[in-house]
N, C-alpha and C. Protein backbone atom coordinates (compact mmCIF):
# COMPACT_ATOMS: atom_id res chain seq x y z
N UNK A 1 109.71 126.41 110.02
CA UNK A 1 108.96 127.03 108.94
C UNK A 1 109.16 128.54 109.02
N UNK A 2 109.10 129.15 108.03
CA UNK A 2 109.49 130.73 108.04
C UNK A 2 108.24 130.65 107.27
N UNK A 3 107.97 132.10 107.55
CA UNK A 3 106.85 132.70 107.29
C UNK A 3 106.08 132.23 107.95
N UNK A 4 104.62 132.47 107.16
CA UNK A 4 103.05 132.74 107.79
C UNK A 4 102.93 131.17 106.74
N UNK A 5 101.97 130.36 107.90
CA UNK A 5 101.22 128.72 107.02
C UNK A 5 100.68 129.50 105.83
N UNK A 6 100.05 130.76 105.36
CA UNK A 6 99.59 130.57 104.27
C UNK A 6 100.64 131.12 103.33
N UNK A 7 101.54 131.75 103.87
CA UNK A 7 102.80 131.88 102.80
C UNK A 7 103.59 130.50 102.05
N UNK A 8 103.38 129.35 102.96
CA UNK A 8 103.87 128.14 102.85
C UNK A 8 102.77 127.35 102.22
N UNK A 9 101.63 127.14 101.90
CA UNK A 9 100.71 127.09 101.51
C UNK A 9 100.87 127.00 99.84
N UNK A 10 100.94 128.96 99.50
CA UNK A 10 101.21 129.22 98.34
C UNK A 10 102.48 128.88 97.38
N UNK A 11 103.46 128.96 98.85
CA UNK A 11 104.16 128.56 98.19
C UNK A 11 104.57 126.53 97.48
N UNK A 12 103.74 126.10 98.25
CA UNK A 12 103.56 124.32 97.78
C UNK A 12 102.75 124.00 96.83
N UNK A 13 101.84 125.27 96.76
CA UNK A 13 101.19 125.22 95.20
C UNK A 13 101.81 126.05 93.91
N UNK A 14 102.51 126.63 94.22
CA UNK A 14 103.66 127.61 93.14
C UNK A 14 104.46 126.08 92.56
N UNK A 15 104.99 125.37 93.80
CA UNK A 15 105.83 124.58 93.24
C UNK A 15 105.20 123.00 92.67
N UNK A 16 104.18 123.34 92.99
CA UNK A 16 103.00 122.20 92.46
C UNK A 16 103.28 122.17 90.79
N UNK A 17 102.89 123.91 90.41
CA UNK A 17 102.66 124.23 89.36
C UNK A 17 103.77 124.05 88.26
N UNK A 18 104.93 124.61 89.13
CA UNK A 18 106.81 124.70 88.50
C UNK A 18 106.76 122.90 87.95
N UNK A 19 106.55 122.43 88.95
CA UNK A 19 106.98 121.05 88.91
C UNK A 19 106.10 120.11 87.75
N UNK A 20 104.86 120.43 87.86
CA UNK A 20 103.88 120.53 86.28
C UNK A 20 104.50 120.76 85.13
N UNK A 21 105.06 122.05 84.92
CA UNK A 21 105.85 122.40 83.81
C UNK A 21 107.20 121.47 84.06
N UNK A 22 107.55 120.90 84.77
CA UNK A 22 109.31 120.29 84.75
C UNK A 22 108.83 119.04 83.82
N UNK A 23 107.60 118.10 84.56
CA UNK A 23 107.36 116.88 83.88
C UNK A 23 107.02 117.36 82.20
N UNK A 24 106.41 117.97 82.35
CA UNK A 24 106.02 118.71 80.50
C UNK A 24 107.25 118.46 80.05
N UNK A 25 108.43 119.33 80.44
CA UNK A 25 109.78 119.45 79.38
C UNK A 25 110.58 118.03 79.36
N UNK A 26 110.00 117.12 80.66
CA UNK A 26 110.89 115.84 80.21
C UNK A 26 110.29 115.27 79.34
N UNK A 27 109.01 115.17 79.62
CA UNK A 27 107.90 114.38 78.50
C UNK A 27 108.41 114.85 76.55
N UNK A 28 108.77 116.17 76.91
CA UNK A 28 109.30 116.45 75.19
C UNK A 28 110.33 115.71 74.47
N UNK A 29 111.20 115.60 76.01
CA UNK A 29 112.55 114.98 75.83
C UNK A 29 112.47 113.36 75.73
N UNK A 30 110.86 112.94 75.68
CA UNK A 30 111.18 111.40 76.05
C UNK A 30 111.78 111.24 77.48
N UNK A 31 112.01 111.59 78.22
CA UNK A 31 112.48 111.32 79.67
C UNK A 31 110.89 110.65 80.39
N UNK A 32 110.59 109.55 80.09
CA UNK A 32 109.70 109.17 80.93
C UNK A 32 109.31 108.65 82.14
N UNK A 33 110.66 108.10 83.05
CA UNK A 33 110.93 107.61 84.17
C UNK A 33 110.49 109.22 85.16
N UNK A 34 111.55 109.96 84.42
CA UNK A 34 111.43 111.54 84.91
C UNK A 34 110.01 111.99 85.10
N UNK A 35 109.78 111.81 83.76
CA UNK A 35 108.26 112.49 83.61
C UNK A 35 107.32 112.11 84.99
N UNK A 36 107.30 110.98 85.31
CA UNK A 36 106.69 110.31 85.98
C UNK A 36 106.67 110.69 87.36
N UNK A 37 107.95 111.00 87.60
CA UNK A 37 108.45 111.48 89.07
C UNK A 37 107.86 112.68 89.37
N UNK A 38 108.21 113.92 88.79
CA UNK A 38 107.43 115.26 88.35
C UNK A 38 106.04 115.03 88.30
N UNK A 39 105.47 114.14 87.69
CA UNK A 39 104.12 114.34 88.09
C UNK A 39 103.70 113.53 89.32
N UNK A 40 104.36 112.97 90.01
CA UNK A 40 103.72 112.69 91.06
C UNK A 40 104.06 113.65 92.31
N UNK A 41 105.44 114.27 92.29
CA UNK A 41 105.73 115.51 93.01
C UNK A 41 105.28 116.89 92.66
N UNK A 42 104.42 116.76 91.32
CA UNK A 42 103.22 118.08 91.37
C UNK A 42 101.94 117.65 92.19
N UNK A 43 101.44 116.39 92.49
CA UNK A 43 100.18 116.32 92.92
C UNK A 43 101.07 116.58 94.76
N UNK A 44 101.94 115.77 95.07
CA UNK A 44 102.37 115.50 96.18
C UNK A 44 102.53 117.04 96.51
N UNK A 45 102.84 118.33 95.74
CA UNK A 45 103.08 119.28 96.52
C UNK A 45 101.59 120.21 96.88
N UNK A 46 100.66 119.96 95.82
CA UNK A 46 99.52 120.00 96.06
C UNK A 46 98.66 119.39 97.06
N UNK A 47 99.16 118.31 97.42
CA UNK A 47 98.29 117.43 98.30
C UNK A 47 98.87 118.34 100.02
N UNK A 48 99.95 118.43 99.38
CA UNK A 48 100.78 118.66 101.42
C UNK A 48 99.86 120.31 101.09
N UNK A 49 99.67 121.01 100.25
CA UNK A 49 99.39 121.96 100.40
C UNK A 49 98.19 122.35 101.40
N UNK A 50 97.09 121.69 100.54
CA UNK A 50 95.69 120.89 101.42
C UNK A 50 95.50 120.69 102.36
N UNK A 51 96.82 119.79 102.95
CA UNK A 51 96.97 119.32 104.05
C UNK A 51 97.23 120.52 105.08
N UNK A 52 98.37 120.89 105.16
CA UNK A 52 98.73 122.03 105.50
C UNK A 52 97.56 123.47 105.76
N UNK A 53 97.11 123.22 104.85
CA UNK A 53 95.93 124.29 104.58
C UNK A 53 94.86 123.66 105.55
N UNK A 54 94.52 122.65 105.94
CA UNK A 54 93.55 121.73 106.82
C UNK A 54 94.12 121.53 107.82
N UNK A 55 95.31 122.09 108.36
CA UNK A 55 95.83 122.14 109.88
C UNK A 55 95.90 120.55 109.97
N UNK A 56 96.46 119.12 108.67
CA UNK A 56 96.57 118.06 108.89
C UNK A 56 97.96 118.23 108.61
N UNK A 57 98.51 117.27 109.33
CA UNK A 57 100.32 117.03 109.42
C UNK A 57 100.14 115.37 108.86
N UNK A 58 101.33 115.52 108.26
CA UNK A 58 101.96 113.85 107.70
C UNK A 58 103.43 113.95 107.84
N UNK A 59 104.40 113.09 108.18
CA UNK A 59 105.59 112.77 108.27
C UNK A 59 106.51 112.23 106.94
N UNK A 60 105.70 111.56 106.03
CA UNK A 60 105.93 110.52 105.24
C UNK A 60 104.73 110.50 104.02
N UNK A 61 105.75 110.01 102.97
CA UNK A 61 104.82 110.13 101.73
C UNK A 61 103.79 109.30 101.75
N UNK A 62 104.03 107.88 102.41
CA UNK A 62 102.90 107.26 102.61
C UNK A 62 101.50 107.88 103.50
N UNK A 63 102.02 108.73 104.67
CA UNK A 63 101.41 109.56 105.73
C UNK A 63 100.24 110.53 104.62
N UNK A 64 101.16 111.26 104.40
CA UNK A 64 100.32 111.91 103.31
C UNK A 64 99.29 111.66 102.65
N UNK A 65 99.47 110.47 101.78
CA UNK A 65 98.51 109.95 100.95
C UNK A 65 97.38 109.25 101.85
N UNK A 66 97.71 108.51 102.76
CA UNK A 66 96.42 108.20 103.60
C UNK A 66 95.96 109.37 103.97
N UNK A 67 96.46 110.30 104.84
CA UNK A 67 95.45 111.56 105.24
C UNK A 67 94.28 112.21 104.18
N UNK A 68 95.16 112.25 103.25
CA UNK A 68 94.38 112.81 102.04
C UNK A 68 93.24 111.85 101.88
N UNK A 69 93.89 110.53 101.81
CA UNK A 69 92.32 109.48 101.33
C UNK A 69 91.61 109.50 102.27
N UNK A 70 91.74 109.92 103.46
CA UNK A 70 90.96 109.38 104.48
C UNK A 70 89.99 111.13 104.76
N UNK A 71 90.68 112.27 104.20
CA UNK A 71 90.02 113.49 104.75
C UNK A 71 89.54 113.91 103.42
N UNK A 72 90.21 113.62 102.43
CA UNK A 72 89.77 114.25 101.19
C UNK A 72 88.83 113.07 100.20
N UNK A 73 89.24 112.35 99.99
CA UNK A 73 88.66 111.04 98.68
C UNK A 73 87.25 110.57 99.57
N UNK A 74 87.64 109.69 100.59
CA UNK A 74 86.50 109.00 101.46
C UNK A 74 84.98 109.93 101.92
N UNK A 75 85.57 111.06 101.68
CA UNK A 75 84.54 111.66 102.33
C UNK A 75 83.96 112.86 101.06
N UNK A 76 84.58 112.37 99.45
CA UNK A 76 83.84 112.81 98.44
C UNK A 76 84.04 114.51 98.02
N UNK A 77 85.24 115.07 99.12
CA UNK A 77 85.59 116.22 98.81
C UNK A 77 86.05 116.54 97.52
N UNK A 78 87.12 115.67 97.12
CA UNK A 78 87.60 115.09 95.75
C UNK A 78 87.33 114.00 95.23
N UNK A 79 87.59 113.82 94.00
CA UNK A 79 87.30 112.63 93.01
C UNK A 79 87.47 111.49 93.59
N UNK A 80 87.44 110.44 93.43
CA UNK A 80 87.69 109.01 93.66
C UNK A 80 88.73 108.82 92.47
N UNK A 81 88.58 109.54 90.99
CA UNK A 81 88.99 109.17 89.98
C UNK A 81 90.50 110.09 90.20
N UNK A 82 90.33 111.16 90.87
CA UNK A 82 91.79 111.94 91.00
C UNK A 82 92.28 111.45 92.04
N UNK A 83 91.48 110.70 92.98
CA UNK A 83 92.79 109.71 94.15
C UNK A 83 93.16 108.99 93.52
N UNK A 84 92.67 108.32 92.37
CA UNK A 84 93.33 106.63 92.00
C UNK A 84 94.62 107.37 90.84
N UNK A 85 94.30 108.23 90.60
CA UNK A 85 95.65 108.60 89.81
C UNK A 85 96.36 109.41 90.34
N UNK A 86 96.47 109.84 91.83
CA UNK A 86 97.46 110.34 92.76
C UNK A 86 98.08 109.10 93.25
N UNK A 87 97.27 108.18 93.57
CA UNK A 87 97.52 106.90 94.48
C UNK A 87 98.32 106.19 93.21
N UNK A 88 98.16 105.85 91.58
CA UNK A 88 98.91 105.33 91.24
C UNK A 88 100.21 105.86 90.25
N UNK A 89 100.43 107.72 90.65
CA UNK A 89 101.33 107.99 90.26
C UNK A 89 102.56 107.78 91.56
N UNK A 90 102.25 108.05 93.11
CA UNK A 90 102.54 107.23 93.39
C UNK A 90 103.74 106.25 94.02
N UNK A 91 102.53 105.32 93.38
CA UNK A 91 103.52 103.61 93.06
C UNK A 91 104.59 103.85 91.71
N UNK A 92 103.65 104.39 90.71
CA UNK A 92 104.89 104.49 89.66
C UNK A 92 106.02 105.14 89.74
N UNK A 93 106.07 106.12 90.44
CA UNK A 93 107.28 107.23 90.89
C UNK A 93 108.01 105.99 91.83
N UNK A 94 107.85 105.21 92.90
CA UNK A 94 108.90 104.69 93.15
C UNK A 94 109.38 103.80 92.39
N UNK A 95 108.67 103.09 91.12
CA UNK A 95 108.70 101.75 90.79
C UNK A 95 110.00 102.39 89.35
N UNK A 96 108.90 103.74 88.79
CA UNK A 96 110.51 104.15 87.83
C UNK A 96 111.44 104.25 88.80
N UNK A 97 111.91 105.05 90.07
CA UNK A 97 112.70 105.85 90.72
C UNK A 97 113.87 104.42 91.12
N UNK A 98 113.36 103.35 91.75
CA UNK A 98 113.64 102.58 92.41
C UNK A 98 114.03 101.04 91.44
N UNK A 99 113.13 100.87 90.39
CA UNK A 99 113.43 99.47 90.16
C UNK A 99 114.10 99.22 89.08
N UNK A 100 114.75 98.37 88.76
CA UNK A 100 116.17 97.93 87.77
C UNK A 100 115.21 97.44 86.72
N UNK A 101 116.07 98.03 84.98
CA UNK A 101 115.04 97.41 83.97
C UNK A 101 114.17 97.31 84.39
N UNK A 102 113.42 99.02 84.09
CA UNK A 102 112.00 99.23 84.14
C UNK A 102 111.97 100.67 83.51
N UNK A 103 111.07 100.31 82.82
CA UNK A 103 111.23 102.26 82.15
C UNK A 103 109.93 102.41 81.66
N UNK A 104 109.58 103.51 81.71
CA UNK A 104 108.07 103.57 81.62
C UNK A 104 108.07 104.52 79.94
N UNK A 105 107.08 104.57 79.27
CA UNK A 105 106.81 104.82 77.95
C UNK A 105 105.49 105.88 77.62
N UNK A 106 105.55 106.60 76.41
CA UNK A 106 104.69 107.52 75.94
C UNK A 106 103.04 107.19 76.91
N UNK A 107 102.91 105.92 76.37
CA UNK A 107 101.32 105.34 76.63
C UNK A 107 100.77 105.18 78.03
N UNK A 108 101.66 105.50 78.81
CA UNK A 108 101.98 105.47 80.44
C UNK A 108 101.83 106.63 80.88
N UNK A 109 102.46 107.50 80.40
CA UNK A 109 102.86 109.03 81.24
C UNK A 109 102.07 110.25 80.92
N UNK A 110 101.70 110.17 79.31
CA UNK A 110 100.73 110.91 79.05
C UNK A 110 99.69 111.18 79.62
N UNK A 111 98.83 109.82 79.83
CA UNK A 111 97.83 110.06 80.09
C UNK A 111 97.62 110.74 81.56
N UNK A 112 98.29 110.99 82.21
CA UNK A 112 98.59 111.30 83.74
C UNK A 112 98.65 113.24 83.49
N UNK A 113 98.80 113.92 82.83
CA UNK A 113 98.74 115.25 82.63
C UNK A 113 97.50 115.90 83.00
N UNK A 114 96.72 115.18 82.16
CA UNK A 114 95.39 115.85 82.53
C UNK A 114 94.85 116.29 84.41
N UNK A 115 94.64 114.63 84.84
CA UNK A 115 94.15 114.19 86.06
C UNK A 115 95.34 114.58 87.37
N UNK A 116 96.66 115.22 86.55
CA UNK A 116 97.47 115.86 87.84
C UNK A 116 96.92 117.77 87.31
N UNK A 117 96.76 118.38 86.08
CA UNK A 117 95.92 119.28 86.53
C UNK A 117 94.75 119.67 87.25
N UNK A 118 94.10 118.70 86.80
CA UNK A 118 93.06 118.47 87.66
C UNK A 118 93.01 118.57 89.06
N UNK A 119 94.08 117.89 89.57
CA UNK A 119 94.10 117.49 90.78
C UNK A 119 94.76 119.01 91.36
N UNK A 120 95.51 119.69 90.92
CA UNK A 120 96.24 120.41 91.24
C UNK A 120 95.25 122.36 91.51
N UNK A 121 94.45 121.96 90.57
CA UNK A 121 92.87 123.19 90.16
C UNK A 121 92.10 122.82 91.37
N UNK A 122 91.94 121.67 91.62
CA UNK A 122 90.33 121.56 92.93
C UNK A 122 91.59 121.71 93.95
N UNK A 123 92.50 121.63 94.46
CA UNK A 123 93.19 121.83 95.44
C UNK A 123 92.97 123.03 95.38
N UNK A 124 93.52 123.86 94.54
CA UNK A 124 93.62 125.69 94.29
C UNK A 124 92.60 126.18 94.75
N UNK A 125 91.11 125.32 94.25
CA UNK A 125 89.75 125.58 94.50
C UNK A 125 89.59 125.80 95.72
N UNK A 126 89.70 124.26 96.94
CA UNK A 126 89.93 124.33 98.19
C UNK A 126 90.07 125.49 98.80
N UNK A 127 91.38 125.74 98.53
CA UNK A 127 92.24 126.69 99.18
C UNK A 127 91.81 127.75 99.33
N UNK A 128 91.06 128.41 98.12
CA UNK A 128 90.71 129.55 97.89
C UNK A 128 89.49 129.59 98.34
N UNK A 129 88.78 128.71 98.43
CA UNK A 129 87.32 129.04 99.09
C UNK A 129 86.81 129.88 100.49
């Protein structure tokens, strides 16, 4: 790691944010497999941020997401309603990324914008407190 943890920090929420705007421009394009991916690697860079920021380590994307449920969701720091749509962007990011004839659509991906800002603001919140 170079730099200072909170240089690395800011910088996993900079790219939280970049990566927010990436899913936006596929979503214009109809790219929804894409879209999908992008928003789960805006919450995911947000989440390691947290983590990171909480002196918690994960190895693995799965690693990650349990730490988070287990330090952040379970114990009511964050939503229950912004884990279940971290937890099932996800599954969908591997399921577009990974599975044959499968493509995900408007009515799918949209709704996921909101609840990854969301998710991405109470992290910021965290951080900054």
């Amino acid at each position: 790691m170079t730099g200072t943890k909170r240089d690395l920090v800011k910088y996993r929420l900079s790219r939280s944010w970049d990566t927010l705007e990436d899913a936006r421009i596929l979503a214009d394009r109809q790219r929804w497999n894409a879209s999908i991916n992008r928003l789960y690697y805006a919450c995911y860079y947000a989440v390691t941020a947290l983590l990171l920021n909480s002196d918690l380590n994960a190895t693995t994307h799965n690693g990650v997401k349990s730490l988070f449920s287990e330090e952040f969701i379970k114990t009511g720091i964050i939503s229950k309603d912004l884990g279940k749509s971290y937890s099932q962007l996800f599954t969908w990011r591997q399921k577009g990324d990974y599975d044959d004839l499968f493509d995900f659509d408007q009515e799918k991906v949209l709704p996921y914008f909101a609840p990854t800002q969301k998710l991405i603001e109470k992290v910021e919140s965290l951080i900054d407190a």
